[in-house]
Protein backbone atom coordinates (compact mmCIF):
# COMPACT_ATOMS: atom_id res chain seq x y z
CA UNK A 1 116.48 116.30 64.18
CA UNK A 2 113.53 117.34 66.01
CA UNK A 3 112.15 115.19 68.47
CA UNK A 4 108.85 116.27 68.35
CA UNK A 5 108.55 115.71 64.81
CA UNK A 6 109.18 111.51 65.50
CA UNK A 7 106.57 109.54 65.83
CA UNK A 8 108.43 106.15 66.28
CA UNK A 9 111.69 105.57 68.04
CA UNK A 10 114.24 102.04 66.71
CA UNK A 11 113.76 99.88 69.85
CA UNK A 12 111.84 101.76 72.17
CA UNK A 13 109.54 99.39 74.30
CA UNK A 14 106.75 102.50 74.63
CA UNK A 15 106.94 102.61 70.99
CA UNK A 16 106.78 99.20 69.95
CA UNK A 17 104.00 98.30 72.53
CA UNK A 18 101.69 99.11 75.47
CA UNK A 19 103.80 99.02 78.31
CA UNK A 20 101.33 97.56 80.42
CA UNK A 21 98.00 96.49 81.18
CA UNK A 22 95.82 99.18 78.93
CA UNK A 23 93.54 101.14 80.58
CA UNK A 24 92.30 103.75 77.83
CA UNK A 25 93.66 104.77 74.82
CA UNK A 26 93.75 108.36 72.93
CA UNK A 27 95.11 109.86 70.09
CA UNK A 28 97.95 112.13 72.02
CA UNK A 29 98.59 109.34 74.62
CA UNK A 30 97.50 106.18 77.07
CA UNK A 31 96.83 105.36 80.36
CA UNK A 32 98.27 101.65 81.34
CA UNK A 33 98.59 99.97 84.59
CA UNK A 34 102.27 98.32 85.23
CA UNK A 35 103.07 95.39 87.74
CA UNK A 36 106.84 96.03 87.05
CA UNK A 37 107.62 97.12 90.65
CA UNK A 38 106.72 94.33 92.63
CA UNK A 39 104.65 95.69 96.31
CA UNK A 40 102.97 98.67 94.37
CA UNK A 41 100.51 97.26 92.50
CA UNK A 42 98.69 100.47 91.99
CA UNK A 43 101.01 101.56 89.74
CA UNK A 44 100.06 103.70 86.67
CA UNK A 45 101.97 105.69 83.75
CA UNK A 46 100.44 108.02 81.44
CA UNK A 47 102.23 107.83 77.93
CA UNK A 48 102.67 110.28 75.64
CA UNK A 49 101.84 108.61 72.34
CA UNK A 50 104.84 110.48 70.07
CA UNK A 51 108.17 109.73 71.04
CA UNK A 52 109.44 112.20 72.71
CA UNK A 53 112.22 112.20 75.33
CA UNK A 54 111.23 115.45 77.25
CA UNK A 55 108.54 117.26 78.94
CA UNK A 56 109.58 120.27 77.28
CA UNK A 57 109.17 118.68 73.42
CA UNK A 58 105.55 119.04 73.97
CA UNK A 59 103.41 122.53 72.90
CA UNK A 60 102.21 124.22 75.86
CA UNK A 61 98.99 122.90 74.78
CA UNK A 62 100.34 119.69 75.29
CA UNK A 63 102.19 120.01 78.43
CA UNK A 64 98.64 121.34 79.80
CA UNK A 65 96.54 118.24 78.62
CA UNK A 66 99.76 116.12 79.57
CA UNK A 67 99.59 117.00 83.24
CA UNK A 68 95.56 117.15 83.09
CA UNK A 69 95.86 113.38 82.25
CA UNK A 70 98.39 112.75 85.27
CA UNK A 71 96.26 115.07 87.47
CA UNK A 72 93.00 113.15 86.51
CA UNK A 73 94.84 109.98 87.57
CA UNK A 74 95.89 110.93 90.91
CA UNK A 75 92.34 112.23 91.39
CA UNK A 76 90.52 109.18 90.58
CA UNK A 77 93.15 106.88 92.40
CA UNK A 78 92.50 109.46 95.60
CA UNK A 79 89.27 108.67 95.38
CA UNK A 80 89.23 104.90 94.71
CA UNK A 81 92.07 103.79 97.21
CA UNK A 82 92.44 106.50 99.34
CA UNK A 83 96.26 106.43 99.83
CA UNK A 84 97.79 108.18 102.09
CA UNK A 85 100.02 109.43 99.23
CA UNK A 86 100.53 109.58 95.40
CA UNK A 87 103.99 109.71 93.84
CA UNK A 88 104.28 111.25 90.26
CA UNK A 89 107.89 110.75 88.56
CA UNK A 90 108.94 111.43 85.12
CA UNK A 91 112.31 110.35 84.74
CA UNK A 92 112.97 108.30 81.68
CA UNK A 93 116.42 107.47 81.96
CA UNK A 94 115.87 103.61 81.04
CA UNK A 95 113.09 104.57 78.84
CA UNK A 96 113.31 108.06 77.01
CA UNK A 97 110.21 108.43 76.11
CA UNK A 98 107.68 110.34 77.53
CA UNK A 99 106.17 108.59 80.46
CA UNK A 100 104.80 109.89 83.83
CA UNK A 101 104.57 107.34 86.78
CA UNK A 102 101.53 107.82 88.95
CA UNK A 103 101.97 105.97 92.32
CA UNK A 104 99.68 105.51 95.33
CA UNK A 105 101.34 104.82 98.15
CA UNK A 106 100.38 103.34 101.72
CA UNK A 107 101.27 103.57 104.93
CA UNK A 108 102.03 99.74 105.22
CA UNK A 109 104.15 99.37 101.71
CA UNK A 110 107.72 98.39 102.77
CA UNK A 111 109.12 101.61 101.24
CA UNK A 112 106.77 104.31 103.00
CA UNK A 113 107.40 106.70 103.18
CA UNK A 114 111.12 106.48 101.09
CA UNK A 115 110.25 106.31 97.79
CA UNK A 116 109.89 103.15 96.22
CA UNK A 117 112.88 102.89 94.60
CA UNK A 118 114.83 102.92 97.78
CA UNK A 119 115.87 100.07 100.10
CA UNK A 120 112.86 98.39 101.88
CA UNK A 121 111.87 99.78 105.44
CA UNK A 122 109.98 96.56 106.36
CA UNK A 123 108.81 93.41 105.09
CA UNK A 124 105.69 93.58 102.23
CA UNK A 125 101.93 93.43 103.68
CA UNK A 126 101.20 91.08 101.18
CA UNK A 127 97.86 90.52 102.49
CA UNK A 128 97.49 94.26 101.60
CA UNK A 129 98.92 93.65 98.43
CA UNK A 130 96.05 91.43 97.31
CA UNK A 131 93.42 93.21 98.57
CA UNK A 132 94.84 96.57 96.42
CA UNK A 133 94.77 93.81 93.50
CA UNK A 134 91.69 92.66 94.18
CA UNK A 135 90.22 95.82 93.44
CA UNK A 136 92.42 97.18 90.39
CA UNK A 137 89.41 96.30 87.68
CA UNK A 138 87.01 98.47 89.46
CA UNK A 139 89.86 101.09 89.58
CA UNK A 140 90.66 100.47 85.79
CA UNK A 141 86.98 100.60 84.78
CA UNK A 142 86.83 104.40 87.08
CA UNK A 143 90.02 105.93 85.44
CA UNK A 144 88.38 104.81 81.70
CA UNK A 145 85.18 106.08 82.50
CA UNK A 146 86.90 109.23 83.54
CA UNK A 147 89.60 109.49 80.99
CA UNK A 148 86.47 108.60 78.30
CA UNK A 149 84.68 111.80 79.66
CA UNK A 150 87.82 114.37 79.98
CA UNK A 151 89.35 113.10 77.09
CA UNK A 152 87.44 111.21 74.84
CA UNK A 153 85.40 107.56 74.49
CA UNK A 154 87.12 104.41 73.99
CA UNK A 155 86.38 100.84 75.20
CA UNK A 156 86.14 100.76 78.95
CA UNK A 157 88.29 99.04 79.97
CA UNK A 158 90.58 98.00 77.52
CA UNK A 159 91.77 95.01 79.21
CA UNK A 160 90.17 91.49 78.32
């Protein structure tokens, strides 16, 4: 069977909904915002809308507007937030489908700068926290706007 030919997965959670809060919406994939990982609340994934386990299932032309996507992300978060880093993971293993984690990161998150799946360094800034929260609409209404103009219109945001 080949995977780029399904369009649906049995039981995938990326298949059988958004993942997240939606941010914009196209045909060949999404952008949603996750609170999954509590102490990085600016926590993004662009999904690939097919199911597809791999990076390497996609056509190069894919793979190209695949990592535009992530790159357009990271650019617009840059310029938002100003981290002093982005992460970008794709790893999939509890989740195979195509899904690329973009991450800002701070100097004051209790993982910096391990990654955030590692053992705390020091207690949350929650203070911090809710200030990054504070200002995720704006954020979300930026990355549509962008997303909208790279890749095509769609409600902005998508999120009530």
């Amino acid at each position: 069977m080949n995977p780029v030919d399904i369009k649906k997965a049995p039981a995938c959670p990326l298949c059988e909904g958004d993942g997240g809060v939606p941010v914009w919406k196209g045909s060949r994939f999404r952008l949603i915002r996750t609170d999954e990982a509590p102490g990085f609340p600016v926590f993004y994934r662009v999904v690939w809308t097919d199911h597809v386990p791999e990076f390497s299932d996609l056509s190069d032309d894919d793979r190209t507007l695949c990592m535009d996507a992530v790159a357009l992300c990271e650019r617009v978060l840059r310029s938002e937030l100003r981290p002093e880093k982005i992460n970008l993971a794709a790893l999939g293993n509890m989740v195979p489908h195509l899904h690329w984690h973009v991450v800002a990161r701070f100097e004051d998150d209790s993982h910096f700068p391990a990654p955030l799946w590692a053992p705390p360094r020091r207690e949350r800034d929650t203070a911090h926290e809710a200030a990054l929260v504070r200002r995720l609409p704006a954020v979300d209404a930026a990355l549509a706007t962008r997303f909208g103009a790279a890749f095509g219109s769609t409600p902005s945001p998508l999120q009530p």
